[in-house]
Protein backbone atom coordinates (compact mmCIF):
# COMPACT_ATOMS: atom_id res chain seq x y z
CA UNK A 1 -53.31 -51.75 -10.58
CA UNK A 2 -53.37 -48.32 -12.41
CA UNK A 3 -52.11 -46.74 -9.18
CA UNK A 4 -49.48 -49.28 -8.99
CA UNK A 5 -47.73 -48.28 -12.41
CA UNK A 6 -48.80 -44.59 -11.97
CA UNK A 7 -46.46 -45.16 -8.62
CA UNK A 8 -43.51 -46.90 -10.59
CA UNK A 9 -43.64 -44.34 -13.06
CA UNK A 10 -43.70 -41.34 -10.72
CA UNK A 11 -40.49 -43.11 -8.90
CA UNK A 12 -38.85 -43.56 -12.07
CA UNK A 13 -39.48 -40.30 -12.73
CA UNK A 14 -37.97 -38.95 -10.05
CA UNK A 15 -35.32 -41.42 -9.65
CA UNK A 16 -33.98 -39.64 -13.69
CA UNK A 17 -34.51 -35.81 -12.68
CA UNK A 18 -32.01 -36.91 -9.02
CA UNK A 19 -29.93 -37.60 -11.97
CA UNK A 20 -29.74 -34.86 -13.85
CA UNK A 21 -29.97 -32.38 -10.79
CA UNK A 22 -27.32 -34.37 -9.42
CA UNK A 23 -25.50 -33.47 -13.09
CA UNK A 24 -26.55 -30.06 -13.24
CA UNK A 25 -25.17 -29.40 -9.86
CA UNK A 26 -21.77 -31.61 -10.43
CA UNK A 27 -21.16 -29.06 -13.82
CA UNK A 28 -22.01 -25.79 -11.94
CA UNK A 29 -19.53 -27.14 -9.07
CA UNK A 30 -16.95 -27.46 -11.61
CA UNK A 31 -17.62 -24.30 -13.55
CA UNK A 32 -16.86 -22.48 -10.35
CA UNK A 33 -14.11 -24.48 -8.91
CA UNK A 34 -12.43 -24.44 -12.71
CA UNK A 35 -12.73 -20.71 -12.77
CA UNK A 36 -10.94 -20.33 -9.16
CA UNK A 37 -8.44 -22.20 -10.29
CA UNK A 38 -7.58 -20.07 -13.34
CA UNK A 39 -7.59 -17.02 -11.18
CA UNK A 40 -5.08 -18.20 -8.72
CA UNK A 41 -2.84 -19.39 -11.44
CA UNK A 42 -1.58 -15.49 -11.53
CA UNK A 43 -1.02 -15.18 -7.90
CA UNK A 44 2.93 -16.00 -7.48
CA UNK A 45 2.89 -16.81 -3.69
CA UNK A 46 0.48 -18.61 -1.49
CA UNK A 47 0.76 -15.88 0.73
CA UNK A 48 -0.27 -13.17 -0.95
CA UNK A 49 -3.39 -11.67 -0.96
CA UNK A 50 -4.73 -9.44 -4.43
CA UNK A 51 -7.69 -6.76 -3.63
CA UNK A 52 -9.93 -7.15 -6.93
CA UNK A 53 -10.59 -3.74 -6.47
CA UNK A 54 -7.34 -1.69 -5.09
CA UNK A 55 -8.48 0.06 -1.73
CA UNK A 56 -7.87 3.64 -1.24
CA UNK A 57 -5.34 4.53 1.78
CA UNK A 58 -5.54 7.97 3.95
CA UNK A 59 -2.49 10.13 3.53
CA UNK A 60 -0.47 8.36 6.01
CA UNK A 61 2.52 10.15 8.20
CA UNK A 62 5.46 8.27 9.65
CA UNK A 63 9.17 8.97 10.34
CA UNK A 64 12.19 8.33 8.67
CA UNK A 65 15.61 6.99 10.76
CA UNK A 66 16.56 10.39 11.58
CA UNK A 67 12.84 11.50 12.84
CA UNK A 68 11.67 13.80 9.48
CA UNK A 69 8.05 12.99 9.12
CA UNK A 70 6.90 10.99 5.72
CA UNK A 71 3.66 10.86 3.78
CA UNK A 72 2.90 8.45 1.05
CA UNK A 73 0.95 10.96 -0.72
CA UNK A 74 4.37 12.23 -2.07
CA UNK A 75 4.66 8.55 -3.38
CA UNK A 76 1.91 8.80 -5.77
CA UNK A 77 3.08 7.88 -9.69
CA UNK A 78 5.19 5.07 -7.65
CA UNK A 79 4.87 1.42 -6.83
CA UNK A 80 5.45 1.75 -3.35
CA UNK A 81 5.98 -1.74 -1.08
CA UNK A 82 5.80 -0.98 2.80
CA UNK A 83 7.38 -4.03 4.34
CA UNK A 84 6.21 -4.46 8.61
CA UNK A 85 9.23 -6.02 10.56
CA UNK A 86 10.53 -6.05 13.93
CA UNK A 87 14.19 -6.75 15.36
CA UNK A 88 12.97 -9.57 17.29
CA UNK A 89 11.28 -11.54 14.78
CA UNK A 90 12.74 -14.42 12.95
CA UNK A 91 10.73 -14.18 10.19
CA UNK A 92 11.71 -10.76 8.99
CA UNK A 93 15.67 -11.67 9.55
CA UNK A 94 14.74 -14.40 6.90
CA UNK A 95 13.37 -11.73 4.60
CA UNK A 96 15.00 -8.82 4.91
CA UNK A 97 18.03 -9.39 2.50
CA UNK A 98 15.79 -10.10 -0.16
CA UNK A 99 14.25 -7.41 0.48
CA UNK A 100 17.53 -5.64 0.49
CA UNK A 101 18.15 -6.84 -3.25
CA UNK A 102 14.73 -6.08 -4.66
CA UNK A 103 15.04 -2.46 -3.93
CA UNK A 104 18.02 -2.41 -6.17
CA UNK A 105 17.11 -4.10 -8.90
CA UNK A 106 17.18 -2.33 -11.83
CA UNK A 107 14.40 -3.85 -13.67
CA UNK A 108 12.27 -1.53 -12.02
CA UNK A 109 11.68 2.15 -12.77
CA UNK A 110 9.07 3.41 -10.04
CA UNK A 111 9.74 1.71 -7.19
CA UNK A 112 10.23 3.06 -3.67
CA UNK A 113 10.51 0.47 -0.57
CA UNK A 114 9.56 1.68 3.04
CA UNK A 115 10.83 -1.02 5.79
CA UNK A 116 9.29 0.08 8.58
CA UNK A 117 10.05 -0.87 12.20
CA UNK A 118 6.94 -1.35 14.15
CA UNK A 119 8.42 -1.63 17.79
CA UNK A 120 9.06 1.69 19.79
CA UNK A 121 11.33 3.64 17.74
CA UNK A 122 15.33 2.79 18.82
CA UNK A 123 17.69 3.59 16.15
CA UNK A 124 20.84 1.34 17.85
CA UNK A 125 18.41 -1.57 18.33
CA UNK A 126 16.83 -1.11 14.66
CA UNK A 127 20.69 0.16 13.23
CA UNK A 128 22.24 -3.23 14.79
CA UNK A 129 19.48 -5.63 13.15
CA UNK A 130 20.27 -3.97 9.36
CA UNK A 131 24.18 -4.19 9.95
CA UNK A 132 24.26 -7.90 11.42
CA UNK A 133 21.72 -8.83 8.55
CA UNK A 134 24.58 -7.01 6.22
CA UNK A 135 21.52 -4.78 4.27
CA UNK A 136 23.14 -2.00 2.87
CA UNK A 137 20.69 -0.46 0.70
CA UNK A 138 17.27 -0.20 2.47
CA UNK A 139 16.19 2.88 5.10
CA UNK A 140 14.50 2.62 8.20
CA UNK A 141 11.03 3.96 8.67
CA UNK A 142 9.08 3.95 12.37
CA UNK A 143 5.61 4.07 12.78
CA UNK A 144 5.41 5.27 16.41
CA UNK A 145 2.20 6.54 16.39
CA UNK A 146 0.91 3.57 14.45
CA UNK A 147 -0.89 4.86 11.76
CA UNK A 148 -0.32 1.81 9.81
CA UNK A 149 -1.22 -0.40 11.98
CA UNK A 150 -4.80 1.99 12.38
CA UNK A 151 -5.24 2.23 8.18
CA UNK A 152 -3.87 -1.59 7.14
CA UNK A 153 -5.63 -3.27 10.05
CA UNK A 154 -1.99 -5.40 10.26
CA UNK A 155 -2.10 -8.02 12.35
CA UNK A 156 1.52 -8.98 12.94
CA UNK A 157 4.66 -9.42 11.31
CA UNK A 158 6.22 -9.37 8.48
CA UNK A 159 3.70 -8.07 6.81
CA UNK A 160 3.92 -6.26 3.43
CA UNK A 161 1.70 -4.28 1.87
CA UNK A 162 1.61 -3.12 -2.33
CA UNK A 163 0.49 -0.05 -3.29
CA UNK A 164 -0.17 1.03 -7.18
CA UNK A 165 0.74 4.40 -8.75
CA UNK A 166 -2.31 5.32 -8.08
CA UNK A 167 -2.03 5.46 -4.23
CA UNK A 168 -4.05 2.33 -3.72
CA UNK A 169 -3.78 -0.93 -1.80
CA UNK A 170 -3.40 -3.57 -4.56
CA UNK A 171 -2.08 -6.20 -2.83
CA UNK A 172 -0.58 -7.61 0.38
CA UNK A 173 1.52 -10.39 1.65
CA UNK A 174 0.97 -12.07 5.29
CA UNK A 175 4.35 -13.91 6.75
CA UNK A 176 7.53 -14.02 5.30
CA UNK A 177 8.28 -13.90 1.52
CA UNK A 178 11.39 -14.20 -0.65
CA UNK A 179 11.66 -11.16 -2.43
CA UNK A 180 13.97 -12.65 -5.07
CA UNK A 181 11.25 -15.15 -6.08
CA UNK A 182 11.13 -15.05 -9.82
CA UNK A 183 7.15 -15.94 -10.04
CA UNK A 184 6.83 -12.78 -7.58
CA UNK A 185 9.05 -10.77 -9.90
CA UNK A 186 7.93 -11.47 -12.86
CA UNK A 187 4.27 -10.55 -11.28
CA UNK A 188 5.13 -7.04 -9.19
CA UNK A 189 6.81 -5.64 -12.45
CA UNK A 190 3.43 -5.79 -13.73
CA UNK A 191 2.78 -2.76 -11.35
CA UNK A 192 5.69 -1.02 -12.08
């Protein structure tokens, strides 16, 4: 009989700590989840993708429309945005005036935007995508040894990528984006 209730009482034991484990765990599942969901409540677009810590970038050389090599390094003290695009895909058509806008508005001070063709360079080809799209104010960059693609790991495109004053990667967005997006505004000026 005495190992009968010592029995019950070791089952009812246990049967109360499953409960509060079970409790303990529930609260550190929400502590976590709670916390996540703060965080993200500062990212403006489901798309884009904030390095906690900004990564360093190598002094990277590409070419401007005309063929005069560029290096970021010259960029430093500047937000720079390096936008990945090609003439044949539909994504970056949808983009690109946006894009177009955003690197006139006047809101921000420091900011220099490199849209950079990642097919084999062809000025007519690249030229005739800007003027049916109508953008007026952006340059075109090429990448034709692609040293981006080497540094930024990019995977396709668009892809953009932000870089602080401070010459690091802060930030990047994978897929399309509207530029004019007021969340995404309100957010890059942050890093102007």
């Amino acid at each position: 009989l005495y190992f009968y209730f010592s029995y019950v009482k070791f089952l009812f034991l246990m049967f109360i700590n499953q409960k509060i484990i079970r409790l303990l765990i529930f609260a550190f599942c929400f502590n976590i989840f709670s916390s996540i969901a703060q965080t993200n409540e500062d990212i403006p677009l489901n798309n884009l993708v904030i390095n906690e810590v900004p990564k360093g970038i190598s002094p990277l050389l590409f070419e401007d429309f005309l063929g005069n090599e560029i290096t970021l390094k010259n960029y430093m003290g500047k937000l720079v945005v390096i936008n990945f695009w090609a003439t044949w895909c539909a994504p970056c058509k949808k983009e690109m005036p946006s894009l177009d806008i955003l690197s006139q508005d006047r809101k921000f001070q420091n900011l220099k935007i490199f849209a950079v063709n990642m097919e084999t360079p062809n000025t007519q080809k690249t030229k005739k995508f800007f003027s049916e799209l109508n953008i007026k104010n952006l340059e075109i960059y090429f990448d034709k040894n692609l040293n981006f693609v080497k540094e930024f790991k990019l995977r396709g495109v668009p892809t953009t990528i932000l870089i602080n004053k401070d010459g690091n990667e802060f930030g990047r967005i994978i897929g399309e984006v509207d530029f004019q997006d007021e969340k995404f505004l309100k957010w890059l000026l942050k890093y102007d």
